[in-house]
C-alpha atoms as a PDB file:
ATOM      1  CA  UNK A   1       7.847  13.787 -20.991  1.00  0.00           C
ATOM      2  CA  UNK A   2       7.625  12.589 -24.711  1.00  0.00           C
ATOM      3  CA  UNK A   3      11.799  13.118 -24.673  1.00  0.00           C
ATOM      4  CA  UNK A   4      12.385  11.605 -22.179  1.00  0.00           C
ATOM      5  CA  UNK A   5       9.990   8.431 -23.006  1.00  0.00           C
ATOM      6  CA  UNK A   6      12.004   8.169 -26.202  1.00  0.00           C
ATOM      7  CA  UNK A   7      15.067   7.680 -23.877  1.00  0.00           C
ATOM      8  CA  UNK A   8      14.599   5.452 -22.122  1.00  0.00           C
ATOM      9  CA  UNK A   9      12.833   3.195 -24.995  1.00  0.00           C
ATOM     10  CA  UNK A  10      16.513   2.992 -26.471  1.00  0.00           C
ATOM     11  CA  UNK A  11      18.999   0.743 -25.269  1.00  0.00           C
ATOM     12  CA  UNK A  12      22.111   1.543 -23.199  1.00  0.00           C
ATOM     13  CA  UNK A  13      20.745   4.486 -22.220  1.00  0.00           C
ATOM     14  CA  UNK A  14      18.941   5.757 -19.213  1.00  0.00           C
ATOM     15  CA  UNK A  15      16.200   5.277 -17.750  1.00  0.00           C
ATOM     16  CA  UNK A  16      15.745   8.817 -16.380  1.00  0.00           C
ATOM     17  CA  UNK A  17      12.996   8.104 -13.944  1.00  0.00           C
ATOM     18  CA  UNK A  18       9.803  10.330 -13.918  1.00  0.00           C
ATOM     19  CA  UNK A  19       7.685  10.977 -11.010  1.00  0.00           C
ATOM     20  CA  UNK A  20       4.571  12.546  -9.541  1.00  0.00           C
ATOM     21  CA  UNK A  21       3.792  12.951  -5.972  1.00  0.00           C
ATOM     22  CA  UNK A  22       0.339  13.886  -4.773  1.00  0.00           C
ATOM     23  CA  UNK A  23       0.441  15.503  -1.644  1.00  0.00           C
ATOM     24  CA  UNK A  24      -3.556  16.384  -1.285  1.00  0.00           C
ATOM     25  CA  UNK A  25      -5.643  14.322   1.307  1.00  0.00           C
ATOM     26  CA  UNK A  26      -6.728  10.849   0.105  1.00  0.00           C
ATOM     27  CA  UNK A  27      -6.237  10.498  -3.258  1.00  0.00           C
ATOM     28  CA  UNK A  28      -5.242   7.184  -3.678  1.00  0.00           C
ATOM     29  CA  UNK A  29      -7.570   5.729  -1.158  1.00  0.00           C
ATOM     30  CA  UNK A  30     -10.993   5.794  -3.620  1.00  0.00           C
ATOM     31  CA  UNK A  31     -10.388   2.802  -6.515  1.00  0.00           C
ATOM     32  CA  UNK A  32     -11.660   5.472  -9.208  1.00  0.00           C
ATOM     33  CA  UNK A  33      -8.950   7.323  -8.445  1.00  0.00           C
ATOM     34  CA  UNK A  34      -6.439   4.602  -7.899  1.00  0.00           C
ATOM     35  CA  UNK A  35      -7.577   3.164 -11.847  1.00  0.00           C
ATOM     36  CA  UNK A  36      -7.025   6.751 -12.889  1.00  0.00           C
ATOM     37  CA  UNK A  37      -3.717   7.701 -11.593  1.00  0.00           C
ATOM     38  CA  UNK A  38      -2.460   4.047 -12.779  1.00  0.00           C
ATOM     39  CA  UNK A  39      -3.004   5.075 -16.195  1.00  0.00           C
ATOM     40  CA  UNK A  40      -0.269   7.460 -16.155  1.00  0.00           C
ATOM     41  CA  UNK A  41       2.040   4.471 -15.597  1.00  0.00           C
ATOM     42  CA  UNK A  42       0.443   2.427 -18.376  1.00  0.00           C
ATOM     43  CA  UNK A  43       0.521   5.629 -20.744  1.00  0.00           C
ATOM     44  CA  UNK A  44       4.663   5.888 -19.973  1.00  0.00           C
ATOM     45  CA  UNK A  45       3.560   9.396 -18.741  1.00  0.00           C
ATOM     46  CA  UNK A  46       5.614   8.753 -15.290  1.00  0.00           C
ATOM     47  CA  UNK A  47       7.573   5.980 -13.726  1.00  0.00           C
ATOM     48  CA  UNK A  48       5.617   6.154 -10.535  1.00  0.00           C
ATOM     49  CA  UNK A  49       3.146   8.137  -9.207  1.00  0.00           C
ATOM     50  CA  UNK A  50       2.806   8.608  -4.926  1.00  0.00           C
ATOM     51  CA  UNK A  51       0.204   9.284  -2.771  1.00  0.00           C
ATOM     52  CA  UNK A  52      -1.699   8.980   0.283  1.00  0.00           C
ATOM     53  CA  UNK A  53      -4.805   6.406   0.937  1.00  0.00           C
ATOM     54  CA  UNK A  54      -5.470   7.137   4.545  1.00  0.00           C
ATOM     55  CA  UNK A  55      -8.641  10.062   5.621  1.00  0.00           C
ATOM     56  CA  UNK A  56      -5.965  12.748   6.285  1.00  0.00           C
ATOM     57  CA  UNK A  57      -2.646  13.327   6.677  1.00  0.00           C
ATOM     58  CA  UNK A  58      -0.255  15.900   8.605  1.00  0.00           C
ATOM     59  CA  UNK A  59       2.724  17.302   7.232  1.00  0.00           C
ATOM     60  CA  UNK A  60       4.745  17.123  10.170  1.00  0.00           C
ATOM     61  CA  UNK A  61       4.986  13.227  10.337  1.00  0.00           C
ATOM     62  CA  UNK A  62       5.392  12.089   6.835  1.00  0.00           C
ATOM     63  CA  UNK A  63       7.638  14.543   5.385  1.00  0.00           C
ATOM     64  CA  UNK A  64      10.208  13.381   6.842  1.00  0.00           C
ATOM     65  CA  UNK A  65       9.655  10.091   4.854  1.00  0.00           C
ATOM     66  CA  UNK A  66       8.344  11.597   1.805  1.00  0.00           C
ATOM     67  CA  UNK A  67      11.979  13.603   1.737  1.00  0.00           C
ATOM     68  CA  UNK A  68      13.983   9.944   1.838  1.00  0.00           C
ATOM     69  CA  UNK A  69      11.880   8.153  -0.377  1.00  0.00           C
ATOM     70  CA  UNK A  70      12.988  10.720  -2.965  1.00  0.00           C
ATOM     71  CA  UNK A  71      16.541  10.989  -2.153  1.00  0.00           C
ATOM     72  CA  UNK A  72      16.270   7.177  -1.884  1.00  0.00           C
ATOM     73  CA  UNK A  73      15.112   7.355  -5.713  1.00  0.00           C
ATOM     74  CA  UNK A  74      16.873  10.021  -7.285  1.00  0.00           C
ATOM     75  CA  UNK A  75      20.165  10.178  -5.135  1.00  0.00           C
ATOM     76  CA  UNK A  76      20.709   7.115  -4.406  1.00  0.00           C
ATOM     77  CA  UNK A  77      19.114   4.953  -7.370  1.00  0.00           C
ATOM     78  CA  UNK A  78      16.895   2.421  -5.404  1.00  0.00           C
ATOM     79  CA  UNK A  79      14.724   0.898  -7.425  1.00  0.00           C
ATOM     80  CA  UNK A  80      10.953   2.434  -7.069  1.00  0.00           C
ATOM     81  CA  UNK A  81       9.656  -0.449  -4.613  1.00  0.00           C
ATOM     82  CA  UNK A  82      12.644  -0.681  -2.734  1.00  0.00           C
ATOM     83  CA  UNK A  83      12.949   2.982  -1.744  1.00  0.00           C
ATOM     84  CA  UNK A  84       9.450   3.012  -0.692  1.00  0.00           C
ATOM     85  CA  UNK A  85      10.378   0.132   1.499  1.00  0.00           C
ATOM     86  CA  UNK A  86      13.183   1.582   2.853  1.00  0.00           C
ATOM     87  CA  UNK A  87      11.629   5.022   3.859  1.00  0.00           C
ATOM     88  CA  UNK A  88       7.878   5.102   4.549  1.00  0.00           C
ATOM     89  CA  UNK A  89       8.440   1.349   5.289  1.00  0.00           C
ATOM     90  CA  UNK A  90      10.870   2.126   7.753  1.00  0.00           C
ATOM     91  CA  UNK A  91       8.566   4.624   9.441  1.00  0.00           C
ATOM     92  CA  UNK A  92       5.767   3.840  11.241  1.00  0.00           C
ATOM     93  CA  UNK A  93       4.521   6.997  12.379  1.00  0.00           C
ATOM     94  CA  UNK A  94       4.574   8.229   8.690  1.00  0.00           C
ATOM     95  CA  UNK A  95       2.436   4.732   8.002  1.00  0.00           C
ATOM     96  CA  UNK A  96       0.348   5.170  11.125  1.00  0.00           C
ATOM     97  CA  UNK A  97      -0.701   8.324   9.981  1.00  0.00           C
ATOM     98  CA  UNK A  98      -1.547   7.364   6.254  1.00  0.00           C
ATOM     99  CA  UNK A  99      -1.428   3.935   4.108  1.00  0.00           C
ATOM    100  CA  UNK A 100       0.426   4.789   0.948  1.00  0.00           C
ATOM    101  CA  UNK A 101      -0.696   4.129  -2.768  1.00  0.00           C
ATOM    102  CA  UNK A 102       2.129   3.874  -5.549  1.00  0.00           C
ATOM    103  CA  UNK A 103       1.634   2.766  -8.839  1.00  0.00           C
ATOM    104  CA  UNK A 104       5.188   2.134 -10.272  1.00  0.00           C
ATOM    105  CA  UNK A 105       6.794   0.914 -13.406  1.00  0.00           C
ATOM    106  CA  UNK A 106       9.767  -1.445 -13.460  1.00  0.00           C
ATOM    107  CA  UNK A 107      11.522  -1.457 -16.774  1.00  0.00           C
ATOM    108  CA  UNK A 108      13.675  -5.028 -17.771  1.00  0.00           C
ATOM    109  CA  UNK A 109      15.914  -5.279 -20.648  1.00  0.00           C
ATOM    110  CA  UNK A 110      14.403  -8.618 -22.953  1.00  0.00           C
ATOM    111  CA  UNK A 111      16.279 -10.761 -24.966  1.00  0.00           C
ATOM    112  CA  UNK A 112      17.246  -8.227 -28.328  1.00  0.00           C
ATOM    113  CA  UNK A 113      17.732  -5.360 -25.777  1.00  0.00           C
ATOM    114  CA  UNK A 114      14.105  -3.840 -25.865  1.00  0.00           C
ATOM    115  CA  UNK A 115      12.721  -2.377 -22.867  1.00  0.00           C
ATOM    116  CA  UNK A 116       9.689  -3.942 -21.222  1.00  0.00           C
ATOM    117  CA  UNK A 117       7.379  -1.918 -19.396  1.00  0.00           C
ATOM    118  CA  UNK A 118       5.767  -3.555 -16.255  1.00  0.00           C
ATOM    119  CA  UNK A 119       2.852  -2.195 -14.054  1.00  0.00           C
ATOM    120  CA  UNK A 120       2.392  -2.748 -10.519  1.00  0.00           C
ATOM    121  CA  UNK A 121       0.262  -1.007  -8.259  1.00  0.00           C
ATOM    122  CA  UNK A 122       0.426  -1.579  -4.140  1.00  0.00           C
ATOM    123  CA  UNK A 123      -0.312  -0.134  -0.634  1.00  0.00           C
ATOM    124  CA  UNK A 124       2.308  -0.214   1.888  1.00  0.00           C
ATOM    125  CA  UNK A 125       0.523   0.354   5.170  1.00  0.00           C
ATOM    126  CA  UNK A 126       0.677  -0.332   9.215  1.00  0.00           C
ATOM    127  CA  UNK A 127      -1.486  -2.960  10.991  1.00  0.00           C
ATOM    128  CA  UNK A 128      -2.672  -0.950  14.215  1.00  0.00           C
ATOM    129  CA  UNK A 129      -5.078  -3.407  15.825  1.00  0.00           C
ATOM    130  CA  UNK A 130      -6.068  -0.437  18.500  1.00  0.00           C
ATOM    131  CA  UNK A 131      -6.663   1.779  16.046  1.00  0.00           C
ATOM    132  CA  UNK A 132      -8.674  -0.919  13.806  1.00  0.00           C
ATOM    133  CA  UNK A 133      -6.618  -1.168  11.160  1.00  0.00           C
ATOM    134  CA  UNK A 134      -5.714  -4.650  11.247  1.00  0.00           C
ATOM    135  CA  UNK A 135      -3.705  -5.784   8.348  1.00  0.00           C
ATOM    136  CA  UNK A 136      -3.024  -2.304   7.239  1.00  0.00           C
ATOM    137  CA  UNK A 137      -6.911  -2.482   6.321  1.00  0.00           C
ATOM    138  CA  UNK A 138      -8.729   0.449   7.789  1.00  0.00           C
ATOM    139  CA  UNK A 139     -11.409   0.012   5.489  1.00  0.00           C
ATOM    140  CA  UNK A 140     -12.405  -3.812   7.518  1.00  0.00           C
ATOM    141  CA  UNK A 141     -16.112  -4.246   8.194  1.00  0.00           C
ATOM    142  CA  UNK A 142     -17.924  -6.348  10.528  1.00  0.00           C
ATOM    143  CA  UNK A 143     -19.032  -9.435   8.513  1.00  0.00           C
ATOM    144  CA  UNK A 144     -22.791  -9.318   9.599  1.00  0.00           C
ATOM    145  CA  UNK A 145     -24.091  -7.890   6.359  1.00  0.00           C
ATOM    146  CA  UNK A 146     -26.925  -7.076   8.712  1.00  0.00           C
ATOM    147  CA  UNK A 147     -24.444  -4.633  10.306  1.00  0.00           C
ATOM    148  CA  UNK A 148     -21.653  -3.584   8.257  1.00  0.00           C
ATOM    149  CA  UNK A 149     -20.122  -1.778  11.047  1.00  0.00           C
ATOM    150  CA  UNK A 150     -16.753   0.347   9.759  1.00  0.00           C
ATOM    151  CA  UNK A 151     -13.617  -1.254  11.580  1.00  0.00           C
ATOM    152  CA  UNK A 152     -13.446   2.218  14.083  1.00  0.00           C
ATOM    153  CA  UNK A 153     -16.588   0.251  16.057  1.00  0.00           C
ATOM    154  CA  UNK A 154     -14.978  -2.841  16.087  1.00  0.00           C
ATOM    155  CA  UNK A 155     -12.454  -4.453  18.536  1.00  0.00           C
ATOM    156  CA  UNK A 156      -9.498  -5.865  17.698  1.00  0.00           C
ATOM    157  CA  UNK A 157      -7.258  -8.502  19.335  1.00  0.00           C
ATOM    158  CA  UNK A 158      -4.912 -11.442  18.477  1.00  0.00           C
ATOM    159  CA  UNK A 159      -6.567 -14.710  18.819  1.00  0.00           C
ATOM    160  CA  UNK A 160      -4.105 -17.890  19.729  1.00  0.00           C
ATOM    161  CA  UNK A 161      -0.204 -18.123  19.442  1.00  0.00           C
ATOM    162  CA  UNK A 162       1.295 -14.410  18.550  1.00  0.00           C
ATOM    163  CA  UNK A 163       4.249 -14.696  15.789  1.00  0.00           C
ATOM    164  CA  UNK A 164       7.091 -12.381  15.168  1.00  0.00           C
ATOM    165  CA  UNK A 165       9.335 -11.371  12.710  1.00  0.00           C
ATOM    166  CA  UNK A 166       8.183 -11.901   8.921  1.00  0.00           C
ATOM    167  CA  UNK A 167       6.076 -15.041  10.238  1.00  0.00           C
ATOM    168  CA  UNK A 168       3.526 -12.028  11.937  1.00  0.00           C
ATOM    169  CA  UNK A 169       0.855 -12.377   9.485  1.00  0.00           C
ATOM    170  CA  UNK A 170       0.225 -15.796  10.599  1.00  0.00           C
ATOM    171  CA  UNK A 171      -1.036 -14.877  13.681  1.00  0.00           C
ATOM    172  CA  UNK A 172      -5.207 -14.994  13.726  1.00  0.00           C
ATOM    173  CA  UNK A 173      -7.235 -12.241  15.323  1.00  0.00           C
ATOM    174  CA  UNK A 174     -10.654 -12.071  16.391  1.00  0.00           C
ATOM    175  CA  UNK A 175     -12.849  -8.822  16.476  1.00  0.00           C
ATOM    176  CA  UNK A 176     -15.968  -8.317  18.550  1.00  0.00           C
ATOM    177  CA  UNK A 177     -18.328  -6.104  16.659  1.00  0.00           C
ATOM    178  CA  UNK A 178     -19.366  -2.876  19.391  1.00  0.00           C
ATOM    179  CA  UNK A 179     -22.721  -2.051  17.142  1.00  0.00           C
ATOM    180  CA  UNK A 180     -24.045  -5.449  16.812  1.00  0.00           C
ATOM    181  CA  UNK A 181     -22.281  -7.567  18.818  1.00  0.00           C
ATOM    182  CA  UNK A 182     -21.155 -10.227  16.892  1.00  0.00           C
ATOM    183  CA  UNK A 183     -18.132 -11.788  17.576  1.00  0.00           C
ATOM    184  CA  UNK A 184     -15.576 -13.554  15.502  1.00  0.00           C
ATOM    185  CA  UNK A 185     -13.028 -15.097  15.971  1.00  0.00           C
ATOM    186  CA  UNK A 186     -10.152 -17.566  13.954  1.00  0.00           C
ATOM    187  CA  UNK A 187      -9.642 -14.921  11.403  1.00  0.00           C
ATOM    188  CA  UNK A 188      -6.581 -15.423   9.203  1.00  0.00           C
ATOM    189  CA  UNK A 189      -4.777 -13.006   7.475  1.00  0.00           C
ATOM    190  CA  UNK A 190      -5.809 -12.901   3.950  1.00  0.00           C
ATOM    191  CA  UNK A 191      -3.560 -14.473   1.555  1.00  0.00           C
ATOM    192  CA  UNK A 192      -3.098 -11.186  -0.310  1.00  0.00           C
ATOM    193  CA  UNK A 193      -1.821  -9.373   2.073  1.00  0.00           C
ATOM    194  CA  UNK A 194       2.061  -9.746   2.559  1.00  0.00           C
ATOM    195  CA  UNK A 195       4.517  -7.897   5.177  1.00  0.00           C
ATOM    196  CA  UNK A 196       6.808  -5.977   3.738  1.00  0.00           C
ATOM    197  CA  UNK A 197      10.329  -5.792   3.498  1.00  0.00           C
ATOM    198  CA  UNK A 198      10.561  -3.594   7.213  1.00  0.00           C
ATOM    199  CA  UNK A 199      12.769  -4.070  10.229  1.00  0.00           C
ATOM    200  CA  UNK A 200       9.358  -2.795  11.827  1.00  0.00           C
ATOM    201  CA  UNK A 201       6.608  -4.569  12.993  1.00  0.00           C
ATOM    202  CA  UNK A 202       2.948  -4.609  11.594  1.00  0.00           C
ATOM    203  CA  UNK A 203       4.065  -3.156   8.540  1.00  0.00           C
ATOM    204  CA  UNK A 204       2.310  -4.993   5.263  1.00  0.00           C
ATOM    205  CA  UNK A 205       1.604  -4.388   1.518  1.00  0.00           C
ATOM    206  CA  UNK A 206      -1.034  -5.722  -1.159  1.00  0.00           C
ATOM    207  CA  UNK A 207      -2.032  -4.788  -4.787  1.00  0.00           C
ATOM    208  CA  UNK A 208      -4.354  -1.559  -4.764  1.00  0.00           C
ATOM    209  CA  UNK A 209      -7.206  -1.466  -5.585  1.00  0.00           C
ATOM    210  CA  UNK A 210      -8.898  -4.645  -4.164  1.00  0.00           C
ATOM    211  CA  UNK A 211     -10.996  -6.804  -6.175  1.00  0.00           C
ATOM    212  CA  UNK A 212     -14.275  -7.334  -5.645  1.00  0.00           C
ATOM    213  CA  UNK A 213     -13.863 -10.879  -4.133  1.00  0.00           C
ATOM    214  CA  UNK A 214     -10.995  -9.262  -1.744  1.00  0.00           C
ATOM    215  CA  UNK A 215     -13.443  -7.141  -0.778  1.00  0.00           C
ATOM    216  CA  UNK A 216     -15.886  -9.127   0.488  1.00  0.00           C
ATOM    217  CA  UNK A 217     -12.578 -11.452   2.042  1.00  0.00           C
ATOM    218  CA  UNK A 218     -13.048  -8.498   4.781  1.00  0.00           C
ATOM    219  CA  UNK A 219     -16.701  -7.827   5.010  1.00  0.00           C
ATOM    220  CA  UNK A 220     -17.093  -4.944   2.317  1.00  0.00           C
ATOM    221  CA  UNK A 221     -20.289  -6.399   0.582  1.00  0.00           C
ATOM    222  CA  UNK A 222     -20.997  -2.511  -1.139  1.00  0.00           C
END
């Protein structure tokens, strides 16, 4: 790793890109573990390190996408993002089965030829109102912090005009609450949350992990 580091810190050479898939359960989806595998990428230990963020995950469906997202990278050259984009993005059974965490580095020449080093770190999931995962955000709760009912005992449904295309995420929804209720309704897609890049509908991405104050944006007070 420490060879090929020193490559691609030298100019006109390179970059040999160095990656690390993690193919067991949810790995990505805690924040500890999100803060700890991004480290790697600020280290210059890898280039990009994948994995899942969903509860579970079968082999069957996102192989097939895991298998182009690394040709897309190491056959074809994509940049990191772009290849993710263009395989798991591009596959929404893969994404309907499991949101996907990759922290990546994208490396820019500056001015006397140096190499910068930047860090990014994002999810690239489906929005599945039925299965209450709206915005790609399985992790919703219901905003009664009485309640704090987990978005699987919630209902979902778009509230007002629908939008298409890359204008989706303007739609609003409302949710009606099955444990205590409540119902809201009006609810805009948070600002941090962007569709991605996908000939596919309902497919989105945001930075990984959430802040606190995004958090609470979709009822996770804890």
């Amino acid at each position: 790793m420490k060879a090929i580091s020193a490559i691609n810190s030298k100019s006109g050479a390179g970059p040999c890109v160095r990656g690390l898939v993690i193919c067991c359960g949810s790995t990505g989806r805690l924040s500890e573990s999100a803060n700890l595998l991004n480290r790697f990428i600020e280290r210059d230990v890898f280039d990009f390190v994948l994995t899942f963020a969903g509860v579970s995950t079968i082999d069957s469906i996102v192989v097939p996408a895991l298998n182009r997202f690394i040709e897309n990278v190491y056959v074809f050259d994509m940049h990191i993002w772009d290849a993710m984009e263009e395989s798991f993005g591009e596959d929404r059974y893969a994404l309907n089965q499991s949101p996907m965490y990759i922290s990546f580095a994208t490396i820019t020449n500056g001015p006397n030829g140096e190499r910068n080093h930047i860090v990014d770190a994002r999810v690239l999931a489906y929005s599945n109102l039925k299965d209450g995962c709206p915005w790609g955000l399985d992790i919703y709760r219901c905003w009664n912090v009485q309640c704090q009912a987990p978005a699987y005992n919630m209902i979902f449904h778009v509230h007002g005009k629908q939008f298409f295309g890359q204008r989706w995420v303007e739609m609003k929804l409302k949710y009606m609450c099955l444990q205590c209720k409540m119902m809201q309704k009006g609810i805009t897609c948070p600002s941090w949350v962007h569709a991605a890049r996908s000939q596919n509908y309902g497919h989105v991405w945001y930075q990984w992990p959430l802040t606190s104050a995004q958090r609470h944006e979709i009822g996770v007070i804890q």
